[in-house]
Protein backbone atom coordinates (compact mmCIF):
# COMPACT_ATOMS: atom_id res chain seq x y z
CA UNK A 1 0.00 0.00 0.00
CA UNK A 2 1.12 3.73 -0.99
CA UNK A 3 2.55 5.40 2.20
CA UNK A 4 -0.30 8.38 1.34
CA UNK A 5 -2.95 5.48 1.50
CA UNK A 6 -1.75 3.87 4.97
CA UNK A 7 -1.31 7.60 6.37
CA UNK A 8 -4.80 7.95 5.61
CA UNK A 9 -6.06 5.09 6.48
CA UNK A 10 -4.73 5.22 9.88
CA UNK A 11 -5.98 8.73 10.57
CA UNK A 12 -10.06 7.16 10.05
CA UNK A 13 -9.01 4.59 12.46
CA UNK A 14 -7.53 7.58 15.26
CA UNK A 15 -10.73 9.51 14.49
CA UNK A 16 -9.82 11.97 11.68
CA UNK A 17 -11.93 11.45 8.99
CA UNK A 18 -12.30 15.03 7.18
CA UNK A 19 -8.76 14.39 5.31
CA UNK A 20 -9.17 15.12 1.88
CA UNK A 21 -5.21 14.47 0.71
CA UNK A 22 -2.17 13.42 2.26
CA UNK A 23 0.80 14.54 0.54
CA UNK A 24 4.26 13.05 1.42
CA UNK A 25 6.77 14.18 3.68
CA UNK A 26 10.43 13.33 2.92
CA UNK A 27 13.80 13.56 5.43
CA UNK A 28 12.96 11.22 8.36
CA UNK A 29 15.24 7.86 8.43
CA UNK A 30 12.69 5.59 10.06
CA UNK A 31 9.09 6.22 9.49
CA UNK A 32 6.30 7.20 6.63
CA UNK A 33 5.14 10.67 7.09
CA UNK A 34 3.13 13.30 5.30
CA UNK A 35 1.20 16.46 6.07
CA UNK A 36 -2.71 15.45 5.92
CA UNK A 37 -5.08 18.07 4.22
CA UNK A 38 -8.49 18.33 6.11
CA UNK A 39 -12.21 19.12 5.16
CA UNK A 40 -13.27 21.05 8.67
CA UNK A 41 -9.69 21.76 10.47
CA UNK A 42 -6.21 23.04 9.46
CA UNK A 43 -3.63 20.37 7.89
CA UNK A 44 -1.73 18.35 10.13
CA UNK A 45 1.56 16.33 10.44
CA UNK A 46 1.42 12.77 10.39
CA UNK A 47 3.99 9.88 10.62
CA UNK A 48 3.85 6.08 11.06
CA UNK A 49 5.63 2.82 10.27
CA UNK A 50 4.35 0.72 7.87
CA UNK A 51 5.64 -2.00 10.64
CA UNK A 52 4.99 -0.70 13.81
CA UNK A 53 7.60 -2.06 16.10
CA UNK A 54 6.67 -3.30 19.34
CA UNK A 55 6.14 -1.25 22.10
CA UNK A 56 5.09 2.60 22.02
CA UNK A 57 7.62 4.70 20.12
CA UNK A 58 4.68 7.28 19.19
CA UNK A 59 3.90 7.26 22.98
CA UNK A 60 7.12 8.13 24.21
CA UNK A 61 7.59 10.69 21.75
CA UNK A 62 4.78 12.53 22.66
CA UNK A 63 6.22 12.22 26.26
CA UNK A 64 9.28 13.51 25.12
CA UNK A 65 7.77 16.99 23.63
CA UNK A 66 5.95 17.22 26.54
CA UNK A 67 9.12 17.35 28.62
CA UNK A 68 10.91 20.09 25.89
CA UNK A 69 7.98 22.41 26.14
CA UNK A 70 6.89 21.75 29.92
CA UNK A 71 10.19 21.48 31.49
CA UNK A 72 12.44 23.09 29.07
CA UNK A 73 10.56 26.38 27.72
CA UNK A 74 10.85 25.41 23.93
CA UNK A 75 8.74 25.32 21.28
CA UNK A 76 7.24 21.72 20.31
CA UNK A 77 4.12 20.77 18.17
CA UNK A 78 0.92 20.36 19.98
CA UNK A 79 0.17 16.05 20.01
CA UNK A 80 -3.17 16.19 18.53
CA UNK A 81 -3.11 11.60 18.31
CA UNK A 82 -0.26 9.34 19.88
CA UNK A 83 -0.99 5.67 20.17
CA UNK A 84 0.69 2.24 19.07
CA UNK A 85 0.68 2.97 15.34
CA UNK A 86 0.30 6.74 14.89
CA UNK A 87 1.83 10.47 15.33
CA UNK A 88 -0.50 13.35 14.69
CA UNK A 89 1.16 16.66 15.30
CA UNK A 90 0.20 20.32 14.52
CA UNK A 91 2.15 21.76 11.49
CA UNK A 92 5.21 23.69 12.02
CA UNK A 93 7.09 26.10 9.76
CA UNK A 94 10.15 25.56 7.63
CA UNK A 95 13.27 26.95 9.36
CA UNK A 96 13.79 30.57 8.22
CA UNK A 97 17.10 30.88 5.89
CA UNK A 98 19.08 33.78 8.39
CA UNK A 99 21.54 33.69 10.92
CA UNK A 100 19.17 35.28 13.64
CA UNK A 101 17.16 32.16 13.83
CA UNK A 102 20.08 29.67 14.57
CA UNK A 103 21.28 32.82 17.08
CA UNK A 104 17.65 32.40 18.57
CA UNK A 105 17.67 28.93 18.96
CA UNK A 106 21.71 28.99 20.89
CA UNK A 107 19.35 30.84 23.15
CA UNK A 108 16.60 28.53 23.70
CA UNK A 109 18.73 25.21 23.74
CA UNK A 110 21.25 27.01 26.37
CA UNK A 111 18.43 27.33 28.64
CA UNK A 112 17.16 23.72 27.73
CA UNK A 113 20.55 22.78 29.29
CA UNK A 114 20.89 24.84 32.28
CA UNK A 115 17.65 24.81 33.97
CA UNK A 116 16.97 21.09 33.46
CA UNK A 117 20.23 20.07 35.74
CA UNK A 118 18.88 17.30 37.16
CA UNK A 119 20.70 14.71 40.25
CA UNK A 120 21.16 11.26 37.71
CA UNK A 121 21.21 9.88 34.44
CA UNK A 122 18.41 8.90 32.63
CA UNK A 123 14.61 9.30 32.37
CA UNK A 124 11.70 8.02 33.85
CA UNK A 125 10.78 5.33 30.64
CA UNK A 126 12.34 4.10 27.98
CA UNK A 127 12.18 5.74 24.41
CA UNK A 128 13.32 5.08 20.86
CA UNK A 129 15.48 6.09 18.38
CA UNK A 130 14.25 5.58 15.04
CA UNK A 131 13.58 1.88 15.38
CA UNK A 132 15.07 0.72 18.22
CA UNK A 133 14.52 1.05 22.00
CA UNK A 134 16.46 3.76 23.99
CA UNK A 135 17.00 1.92 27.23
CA UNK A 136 17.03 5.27 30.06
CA UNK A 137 16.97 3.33 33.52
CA UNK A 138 18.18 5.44 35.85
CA UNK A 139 22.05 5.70 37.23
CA UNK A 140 24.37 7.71 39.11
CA UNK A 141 27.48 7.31 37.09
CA UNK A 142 27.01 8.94 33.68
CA UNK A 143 30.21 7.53 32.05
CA UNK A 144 29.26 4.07 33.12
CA UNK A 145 25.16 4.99 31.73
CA UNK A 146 26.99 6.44 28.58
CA UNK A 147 28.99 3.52 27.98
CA UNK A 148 26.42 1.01 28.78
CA UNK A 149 23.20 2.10 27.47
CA UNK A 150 24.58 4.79 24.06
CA UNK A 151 27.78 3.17 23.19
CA UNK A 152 27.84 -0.89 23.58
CA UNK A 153 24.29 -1.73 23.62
CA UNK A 154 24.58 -1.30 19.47
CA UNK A 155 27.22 -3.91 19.56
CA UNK A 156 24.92 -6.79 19.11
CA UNK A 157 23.24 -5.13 16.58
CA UNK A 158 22.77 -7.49 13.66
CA UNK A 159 23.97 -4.80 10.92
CA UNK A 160 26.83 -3.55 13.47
CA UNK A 161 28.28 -7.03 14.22
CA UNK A 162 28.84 -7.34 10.17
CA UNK A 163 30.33 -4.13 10.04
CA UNK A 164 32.80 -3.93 12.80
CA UNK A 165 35.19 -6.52 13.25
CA UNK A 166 36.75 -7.59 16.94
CA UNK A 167 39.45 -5.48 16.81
CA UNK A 168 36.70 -2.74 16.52
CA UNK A 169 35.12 -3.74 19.42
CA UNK A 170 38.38 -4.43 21.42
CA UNK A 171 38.56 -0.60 20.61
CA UNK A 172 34.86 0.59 21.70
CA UNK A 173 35.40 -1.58 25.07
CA UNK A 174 39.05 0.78 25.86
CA UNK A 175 37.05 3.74 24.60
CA UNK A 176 34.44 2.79 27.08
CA UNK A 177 36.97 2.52 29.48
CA UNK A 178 38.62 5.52 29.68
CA UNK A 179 35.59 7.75 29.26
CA UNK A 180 36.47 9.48 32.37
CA UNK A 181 39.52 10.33 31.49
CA UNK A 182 38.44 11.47 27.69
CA UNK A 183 35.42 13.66 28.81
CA UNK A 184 34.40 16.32 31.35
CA UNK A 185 33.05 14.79 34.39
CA UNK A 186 29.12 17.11 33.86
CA UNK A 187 25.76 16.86 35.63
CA UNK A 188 23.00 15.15 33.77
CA UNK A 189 20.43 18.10 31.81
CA UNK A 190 17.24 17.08 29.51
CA UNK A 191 18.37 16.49 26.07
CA UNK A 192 16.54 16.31 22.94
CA UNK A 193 18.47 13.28 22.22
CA UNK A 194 18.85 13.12 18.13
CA UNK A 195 19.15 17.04 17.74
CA UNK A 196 20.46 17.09 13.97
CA UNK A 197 19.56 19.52 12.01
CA UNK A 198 16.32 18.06 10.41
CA UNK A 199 14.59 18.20 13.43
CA UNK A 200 15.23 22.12 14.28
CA UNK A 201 11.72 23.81 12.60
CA UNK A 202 9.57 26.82 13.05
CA UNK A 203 7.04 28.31 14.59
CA UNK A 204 4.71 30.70 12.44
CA UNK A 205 6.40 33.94 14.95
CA UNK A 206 10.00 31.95 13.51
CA UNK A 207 11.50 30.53 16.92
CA UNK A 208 13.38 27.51 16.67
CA UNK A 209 10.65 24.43 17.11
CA UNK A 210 11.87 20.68 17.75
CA UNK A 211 10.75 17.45 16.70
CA UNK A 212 11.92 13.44 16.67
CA UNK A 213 12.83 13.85 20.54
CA UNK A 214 15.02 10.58 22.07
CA UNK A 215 15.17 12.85 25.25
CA UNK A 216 16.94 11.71 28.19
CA UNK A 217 18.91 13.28 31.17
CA UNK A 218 22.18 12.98 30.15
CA UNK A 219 25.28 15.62 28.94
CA UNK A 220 23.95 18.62 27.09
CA UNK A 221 27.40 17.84 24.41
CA UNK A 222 24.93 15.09 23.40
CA UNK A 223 22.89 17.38 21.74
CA UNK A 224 25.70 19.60 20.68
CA UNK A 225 27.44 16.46 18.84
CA UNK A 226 24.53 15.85 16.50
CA UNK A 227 24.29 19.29 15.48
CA UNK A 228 28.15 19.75 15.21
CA UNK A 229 28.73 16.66 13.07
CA UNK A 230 25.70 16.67 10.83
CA UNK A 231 25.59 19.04 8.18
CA UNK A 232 23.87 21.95 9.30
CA UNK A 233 23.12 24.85 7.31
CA UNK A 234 25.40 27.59 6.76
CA UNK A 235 22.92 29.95 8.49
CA UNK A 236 24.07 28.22 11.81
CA UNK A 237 27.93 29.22 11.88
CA UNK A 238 27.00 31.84 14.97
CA UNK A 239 25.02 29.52 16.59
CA UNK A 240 28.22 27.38 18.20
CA UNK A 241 30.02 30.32 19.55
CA UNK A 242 27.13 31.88 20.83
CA UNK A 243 26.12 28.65 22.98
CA UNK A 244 29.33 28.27 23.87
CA UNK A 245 29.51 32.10 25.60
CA UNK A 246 26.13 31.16 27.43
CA UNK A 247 27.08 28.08 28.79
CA UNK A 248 30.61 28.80 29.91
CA UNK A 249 31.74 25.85 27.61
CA UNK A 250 35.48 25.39 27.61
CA UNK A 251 37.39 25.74 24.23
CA UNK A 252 38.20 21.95 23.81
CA UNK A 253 34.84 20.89 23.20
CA UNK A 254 35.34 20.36 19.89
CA UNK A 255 37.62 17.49 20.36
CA UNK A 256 35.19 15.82 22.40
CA UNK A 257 32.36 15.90 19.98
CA UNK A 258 33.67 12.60 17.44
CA UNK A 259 33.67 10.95 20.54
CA UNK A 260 30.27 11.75 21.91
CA UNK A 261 28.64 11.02 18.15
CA UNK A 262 29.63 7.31 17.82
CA UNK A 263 26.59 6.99 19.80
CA UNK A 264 24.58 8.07 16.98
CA UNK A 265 26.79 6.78 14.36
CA UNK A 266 26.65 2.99 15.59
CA UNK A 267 22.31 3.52 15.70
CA UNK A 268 22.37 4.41 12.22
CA UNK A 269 24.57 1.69 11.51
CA UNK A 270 22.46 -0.79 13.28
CA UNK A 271 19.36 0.10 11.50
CA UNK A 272 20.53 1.34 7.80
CA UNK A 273 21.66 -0.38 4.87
CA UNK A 274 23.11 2.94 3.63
CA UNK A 275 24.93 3.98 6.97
CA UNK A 276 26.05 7.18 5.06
CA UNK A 277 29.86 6.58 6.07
CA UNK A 278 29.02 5.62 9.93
CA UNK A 279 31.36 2.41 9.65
CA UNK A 280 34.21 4.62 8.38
CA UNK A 281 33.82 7.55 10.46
CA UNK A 282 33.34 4.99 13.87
CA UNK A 283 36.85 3.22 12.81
CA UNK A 284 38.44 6.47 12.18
CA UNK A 285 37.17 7.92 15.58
CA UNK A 286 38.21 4.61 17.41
CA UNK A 287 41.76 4.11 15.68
CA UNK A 288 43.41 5.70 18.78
CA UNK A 289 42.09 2.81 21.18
CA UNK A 290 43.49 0.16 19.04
CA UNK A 291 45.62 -2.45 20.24
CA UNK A 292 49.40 -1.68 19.54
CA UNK A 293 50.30 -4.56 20.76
């Protein structure tokens, strides 16, 4: 069935039954989404997968904007349907194409990270990203949490365990190792959790609005990783140094962030065919914890 079709047919089922088109939505990785055209209300953004995976990824997400907007003062869609097979959101507005928007958002995601400081590591239920399940149960030690629950937990990944060899995962286990000694020893803050570039929209007065939340309690550099690694616009070259003057973040943070990404890198490996160079660029960024021996 056309993804248009099952979109539709999946809003009658949640109750929405004045849609008169759906027209596709491209950019997302894991599900089928479009914006669905309506008889009696204004059009609305709608995602599912064609094979919903078990457990309640929709759900979650919902929780997760919740959490942004409620305890975080940004800007989310309003959840107009979340249940086991379907996202209904209210429509945002394409990012505006000038610097003062990306300056804008440095603002909002600097708050996001210093007024959520929170005393562990995790959240209060699991989540996903894309496909598979975010495990968040709560710890003390975020190294051991990061290690655990971002970085190995992909390394029985079907997909993974072809691409990386033992040597590779000699490496990620020293990595793993040595994480306090690689990284900043920081209090836990809400994160968006898969903060690339995609997922920064608007709102109709052109703040910076987020979707696709994995959020978690966990290092804010999370969220800086995804945005400094993935290619985001031009438009956004103020928006690192101005962060960085609100936050009091130190000048080496930029070494830290290949580090901080193979968490993302190894989840699109897992669930990909087309990693998009995450095989390479996880070798490359574990070459230094290679055996010399």
């Amino acid at each position: 069935m056309p993804a248009t079709e099952l979109l539709a047919e999946r809003l009658v089922r949640a109750g929405i039954g004045d849609v008169v088109t759906v027209e596709p939505v491209s950019g997302g990785l894991a599900a089928l989404a479009g914006i669905a055209h309506r008889r009696d209300a204004p059009p609305v953004f709608v995602k599912t997968f064609a094979d919903p995976p078990d457990g309640d990824a929709f759900v979650a997400e919902a929780d997760g904007l919740t959490a942004l907007r409620e305890l975080g003062g940004l800007a989310t869609p309003d959840v107009l349907v979340a249940n086991h097979e379907l996202l209904v959101l209210s429509l945002l507005s394409p990012r505006p194409q000038d610097g003062a928007f990306w300056e804008r958002f440095a603002h909002a995601l600097a708050h996001l990270h210093t007024s959520t400081v929170h005393p562990r590591f995790g959240w209060h239920r699991d989540n996903w990203l894309g496909r598979r399940r975010q495990v968040n149960t709560w710890a003390d030690d975020g190294f051991a949490f990061f290690a655990e629950r971002r970085l190995l937990r992909w390394l029985s990944e079907p997909r993974v365990e072809a691409a990386l060899g033992a040597a590779d995962r000699a490496a990620m286990q020293r990595l793993c190792a040595r994480l306090p000694e690689l990284l900043p020893d920081r209090p836990p803050c809400l994160t968006h959790g898969d903060l690339w570039s995609q997922n920064v929209l608007s709102t109709g007065d052109g703040q910076a609005a987020l979707i696709d939340p994995a959020v978690s309690y966990l290092w804010a550099e999370v969220d800086l990783a995804h945005l400094w690694t993935t290619a985001a616009p031009p438009q956004s070259r103020r928006f690192f140094a101005v962060y960085a003057e609100l936050t009091g973040l130190d000048a080496g943070w930029r070494d830290r962030m290949p580090i901080i990404q193979l968490r993302q890198h190894l989840a699109v490996l897992a669930q990909f065919d087309d990693d998009w160079g995450a095989a390479e660029t996880i070798r490359a960024t574990l070459a230094p914890f290679r055996s010399r021996a």
